[in-house]
N, C-alpha and C. Protein backbone atom coordinates (compact mmCIF):
# COMPACT_ATOMS: atom_id res chain seq x y z
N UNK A 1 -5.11 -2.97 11.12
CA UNK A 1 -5.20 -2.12 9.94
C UNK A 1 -5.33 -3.02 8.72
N UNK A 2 -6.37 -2.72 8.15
CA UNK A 2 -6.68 -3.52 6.92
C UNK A 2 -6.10 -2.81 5.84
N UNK A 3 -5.48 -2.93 4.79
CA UNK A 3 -4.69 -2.98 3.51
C UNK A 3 -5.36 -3.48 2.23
N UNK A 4 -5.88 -2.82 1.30
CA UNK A 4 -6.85 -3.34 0.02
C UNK A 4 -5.89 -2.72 -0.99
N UNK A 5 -5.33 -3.51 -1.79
CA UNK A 5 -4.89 -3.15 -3.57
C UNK A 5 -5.58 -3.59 -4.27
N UNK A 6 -5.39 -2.48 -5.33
CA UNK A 6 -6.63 -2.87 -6.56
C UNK A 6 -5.58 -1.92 -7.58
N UNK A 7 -5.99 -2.60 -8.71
CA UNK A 7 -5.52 -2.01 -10.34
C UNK A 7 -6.79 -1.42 -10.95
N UNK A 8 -6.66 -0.60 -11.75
CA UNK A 8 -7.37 -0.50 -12.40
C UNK A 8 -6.71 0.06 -14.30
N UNK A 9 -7.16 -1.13 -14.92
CA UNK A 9 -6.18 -1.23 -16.46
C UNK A 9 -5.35 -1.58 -16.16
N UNK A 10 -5.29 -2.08 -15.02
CA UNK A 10 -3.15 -2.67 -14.79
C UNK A 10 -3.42 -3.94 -13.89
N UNK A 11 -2.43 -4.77 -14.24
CA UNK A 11 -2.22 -6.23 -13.38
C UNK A 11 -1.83 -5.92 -12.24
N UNK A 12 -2.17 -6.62 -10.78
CA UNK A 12 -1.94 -6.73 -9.82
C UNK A 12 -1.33 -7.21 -9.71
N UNK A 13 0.41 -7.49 -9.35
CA UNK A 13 1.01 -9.17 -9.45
C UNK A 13 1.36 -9.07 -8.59
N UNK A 14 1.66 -10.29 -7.84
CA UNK A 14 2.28 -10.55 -6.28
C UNK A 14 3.83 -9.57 -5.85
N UNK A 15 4.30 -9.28 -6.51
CA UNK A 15 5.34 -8.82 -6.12
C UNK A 15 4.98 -6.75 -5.74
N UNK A 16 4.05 -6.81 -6.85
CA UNK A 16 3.94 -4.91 -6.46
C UNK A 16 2.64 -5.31 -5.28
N UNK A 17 1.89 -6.25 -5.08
CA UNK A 17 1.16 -6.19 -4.01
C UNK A 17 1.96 -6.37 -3.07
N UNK A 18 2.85 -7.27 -2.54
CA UNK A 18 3.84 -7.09 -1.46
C UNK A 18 4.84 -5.53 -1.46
N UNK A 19 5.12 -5.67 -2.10
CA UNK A 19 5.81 -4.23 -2.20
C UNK A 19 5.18 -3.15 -1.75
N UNK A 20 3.46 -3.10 -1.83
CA UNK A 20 2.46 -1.72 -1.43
C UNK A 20 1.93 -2.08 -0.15
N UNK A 21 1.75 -3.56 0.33
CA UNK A 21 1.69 -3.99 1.35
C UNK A 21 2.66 -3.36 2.99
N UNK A 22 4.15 -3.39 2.00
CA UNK A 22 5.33 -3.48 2.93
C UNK A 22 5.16 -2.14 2.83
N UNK A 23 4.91 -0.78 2.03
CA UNK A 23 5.40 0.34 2.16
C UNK A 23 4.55 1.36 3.05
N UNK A 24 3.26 0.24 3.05
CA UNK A 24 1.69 0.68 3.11
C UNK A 24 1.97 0.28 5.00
N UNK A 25 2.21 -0.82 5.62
CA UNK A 25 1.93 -1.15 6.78
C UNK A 25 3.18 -0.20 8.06
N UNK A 26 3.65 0.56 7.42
CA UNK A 26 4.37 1.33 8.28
C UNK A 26 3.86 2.46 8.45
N UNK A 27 2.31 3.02 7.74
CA UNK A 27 1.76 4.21 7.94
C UNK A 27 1.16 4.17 9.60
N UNK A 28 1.08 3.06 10.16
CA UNK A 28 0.87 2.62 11.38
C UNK A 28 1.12 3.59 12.43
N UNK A 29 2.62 3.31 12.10
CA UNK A 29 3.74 3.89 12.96
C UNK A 29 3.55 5.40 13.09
N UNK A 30 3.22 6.25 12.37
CA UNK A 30 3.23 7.74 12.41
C UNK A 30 1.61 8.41 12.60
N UNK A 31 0.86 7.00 12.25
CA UNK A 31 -0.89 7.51 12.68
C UNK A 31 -1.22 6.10 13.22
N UNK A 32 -1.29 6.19 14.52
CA UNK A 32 -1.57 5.12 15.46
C UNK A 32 -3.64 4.92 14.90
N UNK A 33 -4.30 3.92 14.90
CA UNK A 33 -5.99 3.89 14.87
C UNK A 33 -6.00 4.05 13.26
N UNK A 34 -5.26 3.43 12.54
CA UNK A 34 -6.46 3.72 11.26
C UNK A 34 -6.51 2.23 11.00
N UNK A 35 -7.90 2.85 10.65
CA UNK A 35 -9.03 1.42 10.36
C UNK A 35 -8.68 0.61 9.35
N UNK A 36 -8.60 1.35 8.07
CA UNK A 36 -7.76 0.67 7.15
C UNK A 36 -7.08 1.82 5.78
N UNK A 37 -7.03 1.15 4.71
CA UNK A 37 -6.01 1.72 3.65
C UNK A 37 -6.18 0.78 2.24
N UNK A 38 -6.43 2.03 1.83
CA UNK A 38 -6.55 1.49 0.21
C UNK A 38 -5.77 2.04 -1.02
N UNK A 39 -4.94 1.39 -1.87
CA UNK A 39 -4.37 2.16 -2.88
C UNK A 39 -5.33 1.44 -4.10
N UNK A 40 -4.90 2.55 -5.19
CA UNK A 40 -5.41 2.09 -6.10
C UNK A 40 -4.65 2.41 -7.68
N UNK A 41 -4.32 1.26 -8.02
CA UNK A 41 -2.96 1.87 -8.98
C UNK A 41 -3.94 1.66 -10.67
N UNK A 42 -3.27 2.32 -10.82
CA UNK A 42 -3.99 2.78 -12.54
C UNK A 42 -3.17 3.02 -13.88
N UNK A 43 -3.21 2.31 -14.52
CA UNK A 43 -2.85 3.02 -15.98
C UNK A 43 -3.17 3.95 -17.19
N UNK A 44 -2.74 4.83 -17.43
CA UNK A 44 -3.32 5.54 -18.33
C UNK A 44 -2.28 5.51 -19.61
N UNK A 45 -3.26 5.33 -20.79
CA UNK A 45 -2.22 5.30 -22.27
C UNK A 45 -2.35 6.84 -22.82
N UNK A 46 -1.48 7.43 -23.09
CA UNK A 46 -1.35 8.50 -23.48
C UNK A 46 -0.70 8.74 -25.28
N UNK A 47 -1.01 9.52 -25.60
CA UNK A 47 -0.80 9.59 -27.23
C UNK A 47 1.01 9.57 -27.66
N UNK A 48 1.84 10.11 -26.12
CA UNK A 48 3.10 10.60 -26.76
C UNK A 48 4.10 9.13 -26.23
N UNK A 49 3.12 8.03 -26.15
CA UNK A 49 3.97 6.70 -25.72
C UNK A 49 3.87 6.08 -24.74
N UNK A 50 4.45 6.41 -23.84
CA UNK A 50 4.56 5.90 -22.80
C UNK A 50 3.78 6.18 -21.56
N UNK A 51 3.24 5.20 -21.00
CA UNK A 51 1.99 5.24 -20.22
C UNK A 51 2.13 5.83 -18.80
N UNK A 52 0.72 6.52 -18.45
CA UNK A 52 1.32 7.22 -16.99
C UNK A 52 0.30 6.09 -16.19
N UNK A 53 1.67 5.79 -14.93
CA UNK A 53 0.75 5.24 -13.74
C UNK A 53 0.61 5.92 -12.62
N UNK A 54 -0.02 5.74 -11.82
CA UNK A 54 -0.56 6.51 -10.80
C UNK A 54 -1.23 5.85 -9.90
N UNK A 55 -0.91 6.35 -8.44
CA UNK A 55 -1.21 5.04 -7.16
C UNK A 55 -1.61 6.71 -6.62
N UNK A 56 -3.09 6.02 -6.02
CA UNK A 56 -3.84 6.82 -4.75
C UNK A 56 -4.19 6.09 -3.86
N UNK A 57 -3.73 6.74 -2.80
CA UNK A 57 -3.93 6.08 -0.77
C UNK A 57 -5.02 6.84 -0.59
N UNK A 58 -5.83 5.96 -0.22
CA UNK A 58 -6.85 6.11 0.95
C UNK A 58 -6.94 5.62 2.04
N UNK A 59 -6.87 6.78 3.64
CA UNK A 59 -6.76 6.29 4.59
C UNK A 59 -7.79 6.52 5.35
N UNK A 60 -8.77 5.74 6.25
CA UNK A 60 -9.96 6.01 6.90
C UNK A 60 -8.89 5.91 8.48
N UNK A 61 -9.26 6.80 9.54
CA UNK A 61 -8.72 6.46 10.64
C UNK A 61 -10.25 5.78 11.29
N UNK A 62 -9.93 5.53 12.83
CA UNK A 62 -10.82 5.03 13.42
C UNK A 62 -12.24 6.50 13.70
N UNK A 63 -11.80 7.73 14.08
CA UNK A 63 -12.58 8.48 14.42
C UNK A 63 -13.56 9.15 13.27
N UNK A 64 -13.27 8.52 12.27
CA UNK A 64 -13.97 9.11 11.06
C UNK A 64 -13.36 10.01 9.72
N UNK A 65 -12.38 10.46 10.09
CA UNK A 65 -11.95 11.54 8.98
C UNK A 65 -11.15 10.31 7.93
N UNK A 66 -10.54 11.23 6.73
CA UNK A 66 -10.35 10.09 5.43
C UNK A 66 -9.39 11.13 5.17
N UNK A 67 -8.20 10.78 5.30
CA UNK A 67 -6.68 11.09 4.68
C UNK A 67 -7.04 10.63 2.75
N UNK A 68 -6.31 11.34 2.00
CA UNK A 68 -5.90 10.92 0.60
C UNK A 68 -4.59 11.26 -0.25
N UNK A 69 -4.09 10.62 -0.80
CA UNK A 69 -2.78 11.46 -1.84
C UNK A 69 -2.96 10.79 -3.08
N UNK A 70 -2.84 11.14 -4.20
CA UNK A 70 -2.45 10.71 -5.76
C UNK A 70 -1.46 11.46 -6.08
N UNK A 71 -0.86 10.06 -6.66
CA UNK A 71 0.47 10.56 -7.37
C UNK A 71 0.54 10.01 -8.65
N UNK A 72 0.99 10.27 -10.15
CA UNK A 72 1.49 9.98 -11.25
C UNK A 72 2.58 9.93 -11.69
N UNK A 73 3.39 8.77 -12.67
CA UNK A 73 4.72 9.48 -13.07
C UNK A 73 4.50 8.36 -14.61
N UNK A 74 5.49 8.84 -15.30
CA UNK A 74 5.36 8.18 -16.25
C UNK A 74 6.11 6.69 -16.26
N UNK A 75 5.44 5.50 -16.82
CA UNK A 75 6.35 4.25 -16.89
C UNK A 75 5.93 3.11 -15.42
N UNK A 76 6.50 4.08 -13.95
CA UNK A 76 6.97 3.53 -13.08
C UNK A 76 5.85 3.12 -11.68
N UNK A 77 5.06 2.76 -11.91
CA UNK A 77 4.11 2.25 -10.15
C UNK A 77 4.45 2.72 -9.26
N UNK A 78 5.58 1.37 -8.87
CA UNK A 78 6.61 1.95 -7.99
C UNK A 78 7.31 3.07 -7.41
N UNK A 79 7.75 3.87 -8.22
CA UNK A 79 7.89 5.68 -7.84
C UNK A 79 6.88 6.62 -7.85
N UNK A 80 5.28 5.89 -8.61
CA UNK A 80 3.72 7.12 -8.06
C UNK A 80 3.32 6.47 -7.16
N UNK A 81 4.07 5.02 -6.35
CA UNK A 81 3.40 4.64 -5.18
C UNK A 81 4.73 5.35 -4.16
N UNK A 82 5.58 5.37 -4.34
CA UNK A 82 6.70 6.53 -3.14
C UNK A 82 6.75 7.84 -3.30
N UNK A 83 5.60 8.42 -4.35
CA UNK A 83 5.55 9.66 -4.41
C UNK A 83 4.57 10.22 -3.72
N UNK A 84 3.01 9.08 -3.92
CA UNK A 84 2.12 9.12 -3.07
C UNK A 84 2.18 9.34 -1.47
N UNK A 85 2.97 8.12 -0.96
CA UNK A 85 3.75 7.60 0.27
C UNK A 85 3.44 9.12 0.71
N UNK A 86 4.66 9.75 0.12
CA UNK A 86 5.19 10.65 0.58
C UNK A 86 4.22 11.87 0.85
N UNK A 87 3.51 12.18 0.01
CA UNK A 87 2.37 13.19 0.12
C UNK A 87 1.45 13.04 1.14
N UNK A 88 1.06 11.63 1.49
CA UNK A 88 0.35 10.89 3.03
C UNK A 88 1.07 11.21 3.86
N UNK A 89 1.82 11.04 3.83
CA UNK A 89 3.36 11.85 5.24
C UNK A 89 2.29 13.24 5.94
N UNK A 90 2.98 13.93 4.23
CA UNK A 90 2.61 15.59 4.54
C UNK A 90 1.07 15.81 5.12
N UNK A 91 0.17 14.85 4.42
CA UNK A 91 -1.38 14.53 5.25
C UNK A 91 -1.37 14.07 6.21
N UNK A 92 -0.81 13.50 7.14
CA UNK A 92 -0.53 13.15 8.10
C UNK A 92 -0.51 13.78 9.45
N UNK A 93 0.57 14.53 8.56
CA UNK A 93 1.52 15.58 10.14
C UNK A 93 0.09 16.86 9.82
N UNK A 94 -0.64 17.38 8.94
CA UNK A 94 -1.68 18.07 9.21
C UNK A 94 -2.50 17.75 10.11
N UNK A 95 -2.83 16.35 10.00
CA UNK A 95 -3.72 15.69 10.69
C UNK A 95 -3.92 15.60 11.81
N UNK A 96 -2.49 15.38 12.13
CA UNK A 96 -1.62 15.50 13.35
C UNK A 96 -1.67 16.02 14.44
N UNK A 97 -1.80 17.71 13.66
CA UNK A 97 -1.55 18.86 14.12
C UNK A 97 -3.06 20.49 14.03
N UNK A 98 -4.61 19.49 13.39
CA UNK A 98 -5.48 20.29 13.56
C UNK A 98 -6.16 20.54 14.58
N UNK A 99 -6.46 21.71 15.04
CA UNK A 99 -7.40 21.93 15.82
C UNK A 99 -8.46 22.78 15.27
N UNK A 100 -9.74 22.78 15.93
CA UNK A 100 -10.67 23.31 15.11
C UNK A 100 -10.88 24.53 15.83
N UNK A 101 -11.83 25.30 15.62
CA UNK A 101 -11.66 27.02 15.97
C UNK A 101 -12.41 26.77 17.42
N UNK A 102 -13.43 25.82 17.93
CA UNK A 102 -13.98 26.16 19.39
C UNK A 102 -13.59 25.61 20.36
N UNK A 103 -11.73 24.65 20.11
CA UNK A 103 -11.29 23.58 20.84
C UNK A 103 -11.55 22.32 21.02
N UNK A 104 -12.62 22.12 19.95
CA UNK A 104 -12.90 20.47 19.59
C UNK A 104 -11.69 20.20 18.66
N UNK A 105 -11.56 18.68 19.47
CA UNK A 105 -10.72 17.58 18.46
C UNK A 105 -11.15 16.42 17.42
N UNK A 106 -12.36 16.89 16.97
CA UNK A 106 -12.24 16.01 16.60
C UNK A 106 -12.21 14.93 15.42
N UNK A 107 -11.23 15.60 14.71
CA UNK A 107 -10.08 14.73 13.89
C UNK A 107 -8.64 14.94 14.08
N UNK A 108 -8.51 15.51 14.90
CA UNK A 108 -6.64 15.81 15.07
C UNK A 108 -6.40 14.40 16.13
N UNK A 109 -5.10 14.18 16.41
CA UNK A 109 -4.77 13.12 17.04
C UNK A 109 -4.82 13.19 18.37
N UNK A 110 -4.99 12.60 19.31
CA UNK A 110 -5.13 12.54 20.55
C UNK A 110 -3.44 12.67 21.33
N UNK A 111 -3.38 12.90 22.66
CA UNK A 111 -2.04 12.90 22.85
C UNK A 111 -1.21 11.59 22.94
N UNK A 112 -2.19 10.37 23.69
CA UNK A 112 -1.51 9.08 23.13
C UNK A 112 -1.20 8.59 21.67
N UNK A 113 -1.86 9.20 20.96
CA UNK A 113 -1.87 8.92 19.79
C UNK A 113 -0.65 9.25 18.59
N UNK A 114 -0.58 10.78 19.61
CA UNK A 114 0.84 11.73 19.38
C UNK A 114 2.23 11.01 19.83
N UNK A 115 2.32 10.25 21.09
CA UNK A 115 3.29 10.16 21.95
C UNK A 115 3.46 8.30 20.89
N UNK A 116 2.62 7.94 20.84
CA UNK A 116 3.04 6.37 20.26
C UNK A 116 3.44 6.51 18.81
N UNK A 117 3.40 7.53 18.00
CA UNK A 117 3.41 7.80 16.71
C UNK A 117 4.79 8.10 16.85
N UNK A 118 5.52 8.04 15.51
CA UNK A 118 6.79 8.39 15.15
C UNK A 118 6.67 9.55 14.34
N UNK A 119 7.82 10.64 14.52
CA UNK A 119 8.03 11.70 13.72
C UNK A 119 8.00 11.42 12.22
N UNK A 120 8.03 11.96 11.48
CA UNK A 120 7.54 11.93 9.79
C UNK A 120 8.96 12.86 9.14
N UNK A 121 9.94 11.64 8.19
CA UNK A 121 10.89 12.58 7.94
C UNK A 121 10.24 13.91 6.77
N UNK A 122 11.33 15.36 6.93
CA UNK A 122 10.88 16.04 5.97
C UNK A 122 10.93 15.47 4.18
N UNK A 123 10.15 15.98 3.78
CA UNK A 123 10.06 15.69 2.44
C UNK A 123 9.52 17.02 1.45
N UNK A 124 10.74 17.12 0.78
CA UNK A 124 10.41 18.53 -0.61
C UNK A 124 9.00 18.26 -1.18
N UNK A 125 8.26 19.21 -1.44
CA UNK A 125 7.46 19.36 -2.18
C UNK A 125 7.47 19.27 -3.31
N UNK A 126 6.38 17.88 -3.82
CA UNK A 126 6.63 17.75 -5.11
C UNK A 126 5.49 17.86 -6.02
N UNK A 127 5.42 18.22 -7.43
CA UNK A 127 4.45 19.00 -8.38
C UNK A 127 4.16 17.72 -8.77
N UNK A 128 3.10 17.53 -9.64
CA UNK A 128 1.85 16.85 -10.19
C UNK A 128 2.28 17.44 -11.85
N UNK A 129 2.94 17.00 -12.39
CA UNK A 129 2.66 17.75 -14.21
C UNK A 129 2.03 16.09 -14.79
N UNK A 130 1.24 16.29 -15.07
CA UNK A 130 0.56 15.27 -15.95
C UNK A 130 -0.50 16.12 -17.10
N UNK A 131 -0.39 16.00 -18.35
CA UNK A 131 -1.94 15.98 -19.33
C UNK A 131 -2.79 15.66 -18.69
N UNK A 132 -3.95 15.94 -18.27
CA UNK A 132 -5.25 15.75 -17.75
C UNK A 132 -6.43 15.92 -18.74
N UNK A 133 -7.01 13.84 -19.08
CA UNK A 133 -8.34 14.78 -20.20
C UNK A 133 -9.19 14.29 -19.33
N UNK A 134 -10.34 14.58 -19.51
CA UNK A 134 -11.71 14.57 -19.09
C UNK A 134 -11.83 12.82 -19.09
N UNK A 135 -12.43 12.89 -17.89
CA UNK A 135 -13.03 11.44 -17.40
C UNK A 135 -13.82 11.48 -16.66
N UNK A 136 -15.02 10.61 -17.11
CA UNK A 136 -16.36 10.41 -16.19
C UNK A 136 -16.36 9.24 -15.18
N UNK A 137 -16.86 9.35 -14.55
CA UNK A 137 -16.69 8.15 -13.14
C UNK A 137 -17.96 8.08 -12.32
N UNK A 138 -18.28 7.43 -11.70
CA UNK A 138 -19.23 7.34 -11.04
C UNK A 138 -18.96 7.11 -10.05
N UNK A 139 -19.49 7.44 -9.02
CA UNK A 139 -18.82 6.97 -7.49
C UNK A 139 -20.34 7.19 -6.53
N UNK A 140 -19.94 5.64 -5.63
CA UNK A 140 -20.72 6.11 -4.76
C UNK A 140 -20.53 6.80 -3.27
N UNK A 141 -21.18 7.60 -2.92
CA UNK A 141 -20.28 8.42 -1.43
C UNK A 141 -21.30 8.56 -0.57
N UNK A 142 -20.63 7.83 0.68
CA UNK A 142 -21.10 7.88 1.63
C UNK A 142 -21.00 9.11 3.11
N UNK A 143 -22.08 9.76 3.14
CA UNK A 143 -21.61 10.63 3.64
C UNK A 143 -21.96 10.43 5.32
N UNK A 144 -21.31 11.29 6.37
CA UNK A 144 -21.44 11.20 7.67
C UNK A 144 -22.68 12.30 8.53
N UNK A 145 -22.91 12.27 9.29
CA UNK A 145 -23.51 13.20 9.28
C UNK A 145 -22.58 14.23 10.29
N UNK A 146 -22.58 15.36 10.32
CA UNK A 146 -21.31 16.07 10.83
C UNK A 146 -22.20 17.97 10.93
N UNK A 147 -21.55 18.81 11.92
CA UNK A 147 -21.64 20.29 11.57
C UNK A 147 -20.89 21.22 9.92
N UNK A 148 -21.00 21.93 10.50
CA UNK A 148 -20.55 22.90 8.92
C UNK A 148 -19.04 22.63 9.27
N UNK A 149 -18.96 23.11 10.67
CA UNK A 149 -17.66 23.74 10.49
C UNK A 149 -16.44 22.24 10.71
N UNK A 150 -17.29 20.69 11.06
CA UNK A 150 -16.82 19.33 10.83
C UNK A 150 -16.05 19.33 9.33
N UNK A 151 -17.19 19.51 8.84
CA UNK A 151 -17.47 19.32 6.98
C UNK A 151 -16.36 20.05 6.45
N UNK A 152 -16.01 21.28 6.65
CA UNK A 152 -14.80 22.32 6.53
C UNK A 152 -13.48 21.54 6.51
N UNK A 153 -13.66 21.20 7.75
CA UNK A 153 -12.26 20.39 8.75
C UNK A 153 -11.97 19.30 8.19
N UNK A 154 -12.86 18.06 7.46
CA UNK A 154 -12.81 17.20 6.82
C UNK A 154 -12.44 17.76 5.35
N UNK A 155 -12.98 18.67 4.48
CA UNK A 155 -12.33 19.23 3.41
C UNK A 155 -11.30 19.30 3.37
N UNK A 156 -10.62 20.26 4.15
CA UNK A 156 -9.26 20.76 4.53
C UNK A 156 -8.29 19.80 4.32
N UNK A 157 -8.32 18.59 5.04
CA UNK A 157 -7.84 17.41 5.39
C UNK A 157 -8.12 16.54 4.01
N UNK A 158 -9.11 16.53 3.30
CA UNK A 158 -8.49 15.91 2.14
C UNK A 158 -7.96 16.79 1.06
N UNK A 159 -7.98 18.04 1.09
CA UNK A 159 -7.37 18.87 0.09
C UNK A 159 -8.26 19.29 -1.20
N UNK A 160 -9.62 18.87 -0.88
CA UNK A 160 -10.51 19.37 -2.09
C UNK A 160 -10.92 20.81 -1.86
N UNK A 161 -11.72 21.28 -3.16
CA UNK A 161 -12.45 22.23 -2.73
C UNK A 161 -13.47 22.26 -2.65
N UNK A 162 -14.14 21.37 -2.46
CA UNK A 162 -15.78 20.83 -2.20
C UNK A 162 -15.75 19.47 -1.39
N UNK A 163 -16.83 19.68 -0.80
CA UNK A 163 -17.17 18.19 0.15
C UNK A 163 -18.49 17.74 0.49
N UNK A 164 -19.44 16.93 0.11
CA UNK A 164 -20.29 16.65 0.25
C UNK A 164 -20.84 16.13 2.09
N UNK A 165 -21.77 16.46 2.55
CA UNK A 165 -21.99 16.18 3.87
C UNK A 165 -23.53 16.16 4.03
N UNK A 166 -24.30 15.12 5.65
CA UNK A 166 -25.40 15.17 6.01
C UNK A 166 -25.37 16.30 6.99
N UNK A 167 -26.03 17.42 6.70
CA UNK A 167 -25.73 18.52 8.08
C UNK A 167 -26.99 18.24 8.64
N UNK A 168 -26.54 17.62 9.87
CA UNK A 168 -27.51 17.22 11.44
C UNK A 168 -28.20 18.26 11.56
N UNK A 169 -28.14 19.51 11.13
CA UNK A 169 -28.85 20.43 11.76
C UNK A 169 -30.29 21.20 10.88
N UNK A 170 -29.54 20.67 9.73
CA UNK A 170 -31.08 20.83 8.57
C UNK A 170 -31.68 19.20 8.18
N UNK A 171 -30.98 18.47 8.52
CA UNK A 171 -31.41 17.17 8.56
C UNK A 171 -31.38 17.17 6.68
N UNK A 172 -30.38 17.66 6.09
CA UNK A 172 -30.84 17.23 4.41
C UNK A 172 -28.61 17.08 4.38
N UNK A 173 -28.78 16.75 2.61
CA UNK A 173 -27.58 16.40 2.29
C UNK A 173 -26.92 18.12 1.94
N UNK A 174 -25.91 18.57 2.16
CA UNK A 174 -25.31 19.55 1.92
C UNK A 174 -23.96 19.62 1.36
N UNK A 175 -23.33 20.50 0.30
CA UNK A 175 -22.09 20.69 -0.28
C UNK A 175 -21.26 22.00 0.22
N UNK A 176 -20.15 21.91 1.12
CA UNK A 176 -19.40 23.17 1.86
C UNK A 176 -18.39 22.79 0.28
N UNK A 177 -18.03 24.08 -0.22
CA UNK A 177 -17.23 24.49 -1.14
C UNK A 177 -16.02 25.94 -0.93
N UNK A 178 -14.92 25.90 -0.89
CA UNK A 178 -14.06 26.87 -1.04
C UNK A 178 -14.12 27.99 -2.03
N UNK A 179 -14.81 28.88 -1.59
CA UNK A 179 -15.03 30.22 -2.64
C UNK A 179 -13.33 30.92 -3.03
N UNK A 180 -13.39 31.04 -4.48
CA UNK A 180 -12.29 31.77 -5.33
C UNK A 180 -11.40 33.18 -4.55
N UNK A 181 -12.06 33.80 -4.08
CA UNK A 181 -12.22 34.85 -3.56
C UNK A 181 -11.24 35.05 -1.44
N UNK A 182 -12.63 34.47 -1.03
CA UNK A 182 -11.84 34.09 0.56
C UNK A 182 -13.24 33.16 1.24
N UNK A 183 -12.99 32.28 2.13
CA UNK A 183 -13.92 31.57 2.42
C UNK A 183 -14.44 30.54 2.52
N UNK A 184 -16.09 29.92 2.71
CA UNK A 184 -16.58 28.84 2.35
C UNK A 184 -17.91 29.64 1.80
N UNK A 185 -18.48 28.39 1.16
CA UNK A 185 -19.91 29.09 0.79
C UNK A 185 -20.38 27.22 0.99
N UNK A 186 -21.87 27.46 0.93
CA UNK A 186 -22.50 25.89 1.46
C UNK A 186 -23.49 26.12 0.89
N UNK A 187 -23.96 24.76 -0.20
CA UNK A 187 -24.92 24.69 -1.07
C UNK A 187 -26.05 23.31 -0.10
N UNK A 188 -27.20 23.98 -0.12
CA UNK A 188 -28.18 23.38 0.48
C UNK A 188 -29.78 23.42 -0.45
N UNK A 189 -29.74 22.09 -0.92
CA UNK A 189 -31.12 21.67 -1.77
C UNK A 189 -32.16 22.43 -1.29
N UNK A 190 -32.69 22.85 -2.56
CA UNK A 190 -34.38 23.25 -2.19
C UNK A 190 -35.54 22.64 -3.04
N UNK A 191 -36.23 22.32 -3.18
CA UNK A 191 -37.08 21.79 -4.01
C UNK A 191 -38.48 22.70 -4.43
N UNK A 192 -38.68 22.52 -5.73
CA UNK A 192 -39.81 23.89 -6.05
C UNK A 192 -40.75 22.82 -6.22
């Protein structure tokens, strides 16, 4: 399992990289096969003082699917990287525990996978209050090529309400989105 820290507006220093290292290499233990893991800790300056940081895990397993959590708190790394921790837990034991509607597995854990893994202690549910302003980003995303109802299953599992995907079956790029209402709805390019 490979392990990547990165700052972004914030110093990396040897001691919080060991520290995310040590908290980071026991995700092992409860999801046997992931490929690797990335946090990414951040600073934000805010108008009322004191700065919010915030650490997001990214976990790729071996079979393809991508675990995520962000967490923020004000001041402390250290407690939006054990708050994060903790929210990967709760992604975890989902992960754990999906099956998809025609009896394919495949992103839930296998039964060796189940049996070598360690239980996940409970953990309260915890809220997100942060100011949120507008920020532009660019990202590049790589997508898999997968079915609808893959693309769904991979949504689910990272907790968005949209997911970008190659659907094998129209051979073009496609967006499965969570309708307001009940559902999915799936946006597929047309060109005039």
């Amino acid at each position: 399992m490979e392990i990547q820290v990165r700052g972004d507006n914030l110093k990396i220093t040897e001691a919080l990289e060991d520290f995310a290292r040590k908290k980071l290499a026991r995700l092992d233990r409860y999801l046997p096969n992931i490929q690797d893991v990335r946090v990414d800790f951040a600073r934000q300056h805010t108008r009322r003082g004191e700065d919010v940081m915030s650490a997001q895990i990214t976990i790729r397993h071996r079979r393809g699917a991508i675990l995520r959590a962000e967490e923020s708190t004000a001041g402390d790394v250290e407690a939006a990287l054990n708050l994060a921790i903790e929210k990967i837990h709760r992604q975890i034991e989902r992960f754990k525990g999906k099956r998809s509607r025609k009896g394919k597995t495949r992103f839930s854990a296998t039964v060796e996978e189940l049996n070598a893994a360690e239980a996940i202690p409970d953990v309260a549910t915890l809220e997100d209050e942060e100011d949120a302003e507008p920020v532009i980003r660019y990202k590049e995303v790589f997508v898999s090529a997968m079915t609808e109802d893959e693309a769904i299953e991979q949504m689910e599992l990272l907790g968005h309400t949209f997911f970008l995907y190659f659907n094998d079956q129209t051979n073009s790029v496609n967006v499965v989105y969570k309708r307001r209402t009940s559902g999915y709805g799936i946006l597929i390019p047309k060109t005039e």
